[in-house]
C-alpha atoms as a PDB file:
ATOM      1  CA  UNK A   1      38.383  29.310  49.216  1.00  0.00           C
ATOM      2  CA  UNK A   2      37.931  30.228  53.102  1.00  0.00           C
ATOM      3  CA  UNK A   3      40.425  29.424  55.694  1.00  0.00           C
ATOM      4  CA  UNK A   4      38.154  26.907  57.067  1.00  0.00           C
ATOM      5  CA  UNK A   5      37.024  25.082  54.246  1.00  0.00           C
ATOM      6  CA  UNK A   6      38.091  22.433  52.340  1.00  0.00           C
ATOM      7  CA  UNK A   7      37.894  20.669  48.670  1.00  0.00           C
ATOM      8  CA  UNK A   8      35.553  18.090  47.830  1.00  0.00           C
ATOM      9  CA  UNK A   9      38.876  15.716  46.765  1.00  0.00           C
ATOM     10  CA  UNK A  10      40.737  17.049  49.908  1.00  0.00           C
ATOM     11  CA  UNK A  11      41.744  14.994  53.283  1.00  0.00           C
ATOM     12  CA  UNK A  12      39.243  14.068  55.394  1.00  0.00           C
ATOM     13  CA  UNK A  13      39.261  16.846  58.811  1.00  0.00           C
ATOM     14  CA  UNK A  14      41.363  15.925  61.253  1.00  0.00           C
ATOM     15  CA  UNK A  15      43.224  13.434  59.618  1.00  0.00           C
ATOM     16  CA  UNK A  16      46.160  15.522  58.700  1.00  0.00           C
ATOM     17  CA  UNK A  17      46.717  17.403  62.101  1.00  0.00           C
ATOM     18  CA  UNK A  18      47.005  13.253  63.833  1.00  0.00           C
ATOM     19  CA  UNK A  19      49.521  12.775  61.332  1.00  0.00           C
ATOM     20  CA  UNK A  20      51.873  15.846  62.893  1.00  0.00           C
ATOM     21  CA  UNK A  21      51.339  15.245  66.063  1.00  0.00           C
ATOM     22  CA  UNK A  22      52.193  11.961  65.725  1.00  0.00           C
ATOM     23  CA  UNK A  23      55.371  13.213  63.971  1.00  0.00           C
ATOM     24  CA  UNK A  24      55.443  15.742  66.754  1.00  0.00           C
ATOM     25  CA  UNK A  25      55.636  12.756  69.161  1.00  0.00           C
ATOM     26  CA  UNK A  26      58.292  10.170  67.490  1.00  0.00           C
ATOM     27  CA  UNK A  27      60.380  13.357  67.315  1.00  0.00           C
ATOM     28  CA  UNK A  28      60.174  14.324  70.600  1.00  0.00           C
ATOM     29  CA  UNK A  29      60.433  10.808  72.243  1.00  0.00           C
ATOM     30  CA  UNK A  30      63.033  10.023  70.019  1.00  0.00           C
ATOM     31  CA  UNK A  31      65.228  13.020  70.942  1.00  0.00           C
ATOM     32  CA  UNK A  32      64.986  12.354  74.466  1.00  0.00           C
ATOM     33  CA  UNK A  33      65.766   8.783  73.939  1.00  0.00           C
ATOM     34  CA  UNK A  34      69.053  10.112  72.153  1.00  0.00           C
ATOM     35  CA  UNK A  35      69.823  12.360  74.460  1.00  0.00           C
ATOM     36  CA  UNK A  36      69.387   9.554  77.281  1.00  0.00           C
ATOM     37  CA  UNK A  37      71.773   7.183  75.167  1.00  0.00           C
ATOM     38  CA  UNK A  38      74.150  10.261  74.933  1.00  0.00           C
ATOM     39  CA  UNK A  39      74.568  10.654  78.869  1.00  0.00           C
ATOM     40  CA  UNK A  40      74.657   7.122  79.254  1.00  0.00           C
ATOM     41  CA  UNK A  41      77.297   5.855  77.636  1.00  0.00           C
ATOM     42  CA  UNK A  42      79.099   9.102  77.166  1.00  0.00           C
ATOM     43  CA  UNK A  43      78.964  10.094  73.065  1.00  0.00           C
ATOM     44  CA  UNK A  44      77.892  13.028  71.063  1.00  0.00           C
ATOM     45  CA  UNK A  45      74.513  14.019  71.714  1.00  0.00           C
ATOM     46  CA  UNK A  46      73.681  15.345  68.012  1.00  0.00           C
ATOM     47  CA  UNK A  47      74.766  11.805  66.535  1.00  0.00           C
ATOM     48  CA  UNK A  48      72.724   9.692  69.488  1.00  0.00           C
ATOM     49  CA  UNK A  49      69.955  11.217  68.615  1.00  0.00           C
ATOM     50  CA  UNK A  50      70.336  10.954  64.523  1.00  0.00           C
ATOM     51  CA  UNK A  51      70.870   7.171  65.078  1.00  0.00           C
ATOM     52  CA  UNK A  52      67.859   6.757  67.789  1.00  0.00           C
ATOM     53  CA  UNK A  53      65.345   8.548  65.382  1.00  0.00           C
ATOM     54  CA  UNK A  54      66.871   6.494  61.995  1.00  0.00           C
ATOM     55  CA  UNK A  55      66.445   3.136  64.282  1.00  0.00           C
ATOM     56  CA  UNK A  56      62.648   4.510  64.789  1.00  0.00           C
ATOM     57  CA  UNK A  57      62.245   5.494  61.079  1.00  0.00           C
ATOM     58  CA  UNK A  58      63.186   2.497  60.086  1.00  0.00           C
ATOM     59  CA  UNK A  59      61.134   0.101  62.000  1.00  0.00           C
ATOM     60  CA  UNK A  60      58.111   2.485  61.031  1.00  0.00           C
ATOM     61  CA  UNK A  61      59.048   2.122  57.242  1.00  0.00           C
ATOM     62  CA  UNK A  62      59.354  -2.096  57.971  1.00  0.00           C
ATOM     63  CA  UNK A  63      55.927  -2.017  59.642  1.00  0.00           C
ATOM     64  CA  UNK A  64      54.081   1.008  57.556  1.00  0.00           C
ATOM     65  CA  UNK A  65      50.416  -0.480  57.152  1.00  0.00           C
ATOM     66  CA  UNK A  66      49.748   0.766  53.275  1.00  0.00           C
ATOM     67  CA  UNK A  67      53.475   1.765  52.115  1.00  0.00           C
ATOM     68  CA  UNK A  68      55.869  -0.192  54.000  1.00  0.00           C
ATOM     69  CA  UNK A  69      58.066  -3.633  53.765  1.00  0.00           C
ATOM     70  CA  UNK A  70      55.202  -5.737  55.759  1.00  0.00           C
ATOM     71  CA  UNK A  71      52.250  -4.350  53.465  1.00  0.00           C
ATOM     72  CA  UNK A  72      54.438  -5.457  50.287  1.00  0.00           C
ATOM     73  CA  UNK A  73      54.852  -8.941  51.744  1.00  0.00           C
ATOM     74  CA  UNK A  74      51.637  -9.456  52.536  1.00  0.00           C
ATOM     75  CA  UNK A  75      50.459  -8.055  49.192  1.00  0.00           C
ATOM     76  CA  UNK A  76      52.915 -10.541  47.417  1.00  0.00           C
ATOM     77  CA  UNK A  77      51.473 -13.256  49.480  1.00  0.00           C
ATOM     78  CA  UNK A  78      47.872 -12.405  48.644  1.00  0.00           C
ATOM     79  CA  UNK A  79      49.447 -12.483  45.347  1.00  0.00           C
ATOM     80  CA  UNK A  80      51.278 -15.742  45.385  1.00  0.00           C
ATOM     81  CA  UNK A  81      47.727 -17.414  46.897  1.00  0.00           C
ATOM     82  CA  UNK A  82      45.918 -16.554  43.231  1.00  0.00           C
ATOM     83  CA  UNK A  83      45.412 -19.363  40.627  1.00  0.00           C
ATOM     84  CA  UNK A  84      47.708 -18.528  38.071  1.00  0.00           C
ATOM     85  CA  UNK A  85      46.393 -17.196  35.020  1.00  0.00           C
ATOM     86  CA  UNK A  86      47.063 -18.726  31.618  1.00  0.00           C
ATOM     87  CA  UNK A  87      49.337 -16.839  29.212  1.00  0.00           C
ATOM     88  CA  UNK A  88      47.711 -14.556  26.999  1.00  0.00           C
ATOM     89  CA  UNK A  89      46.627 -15.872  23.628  1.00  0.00           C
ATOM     90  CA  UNK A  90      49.424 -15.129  21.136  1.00  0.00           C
ATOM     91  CA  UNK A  91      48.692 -13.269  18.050  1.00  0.00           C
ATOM     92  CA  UNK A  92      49.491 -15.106  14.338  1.00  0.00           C
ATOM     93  CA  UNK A  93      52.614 -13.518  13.601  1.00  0.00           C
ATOM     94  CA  UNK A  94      50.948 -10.941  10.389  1.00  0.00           C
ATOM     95  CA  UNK A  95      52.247 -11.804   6.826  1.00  0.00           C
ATOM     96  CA  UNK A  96      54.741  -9.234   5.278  1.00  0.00           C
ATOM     97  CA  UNK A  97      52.941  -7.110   3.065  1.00  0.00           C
ATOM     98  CA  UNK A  98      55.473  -6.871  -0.324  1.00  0.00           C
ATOM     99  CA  UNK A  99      56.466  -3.538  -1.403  1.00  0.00           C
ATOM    100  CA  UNK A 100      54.653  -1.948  -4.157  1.00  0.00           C
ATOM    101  CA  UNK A 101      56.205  -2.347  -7.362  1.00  0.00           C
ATOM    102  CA  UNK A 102      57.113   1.201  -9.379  1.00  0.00           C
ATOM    103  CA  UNK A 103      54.566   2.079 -12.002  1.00  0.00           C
ATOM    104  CA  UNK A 104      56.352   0.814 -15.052  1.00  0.00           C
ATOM    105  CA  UNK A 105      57.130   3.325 -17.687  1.00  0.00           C
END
């Protein structure tokens, strides 16, 4: 397989190179914002900017469209909205088969 092709199953083109530059971008902005909070209000730059990018990971794990918190809740609501279903039909409970008697002598 070429450089420049792709599989029939693989990602659509495009779609992963949007995905790291967004990454690219959070990452960036997010240092900066740490490094900002750092000169501010005079702490550690390394541990600003762990804390500014784990504040922006989280609120993009809470709002993820397909994986995140939000998507779960509004699947369970979705859910919840259904007419319940009726319990399966139980089986008859089978009758124990007796063991087979020895052959008698």
């Amino acid at each position: 397989m070429g450089a420049g092709r792709r599989s029939r199953n693989g990602p659509r083109p495009g779609r992963r190179s949007d995905g790291y530059l967004l990454a690219s971008v959070f990452g960036c902005a997010g240092s900066l914002a740490g490094l900002y909070v750092s000169y501010t209000y005079d702490l550690a730059a390394g541990g600003s900017v762990v804390v500014v990018l784990t504040a922006v990971f989280a609120v993009v794990w809470l709002l993820a469209p397909r994986h995140g918190l939000a998507a779960k809740l509004r699947t369970r609501g979705r859910a919840d909205d259904r007419e319940p279903t009726s319990p399966p039909e139980s089986r008859p409970a089978q009758a124990a088969v007796p063991a087979e008697a020895p052959a008698a002598l």
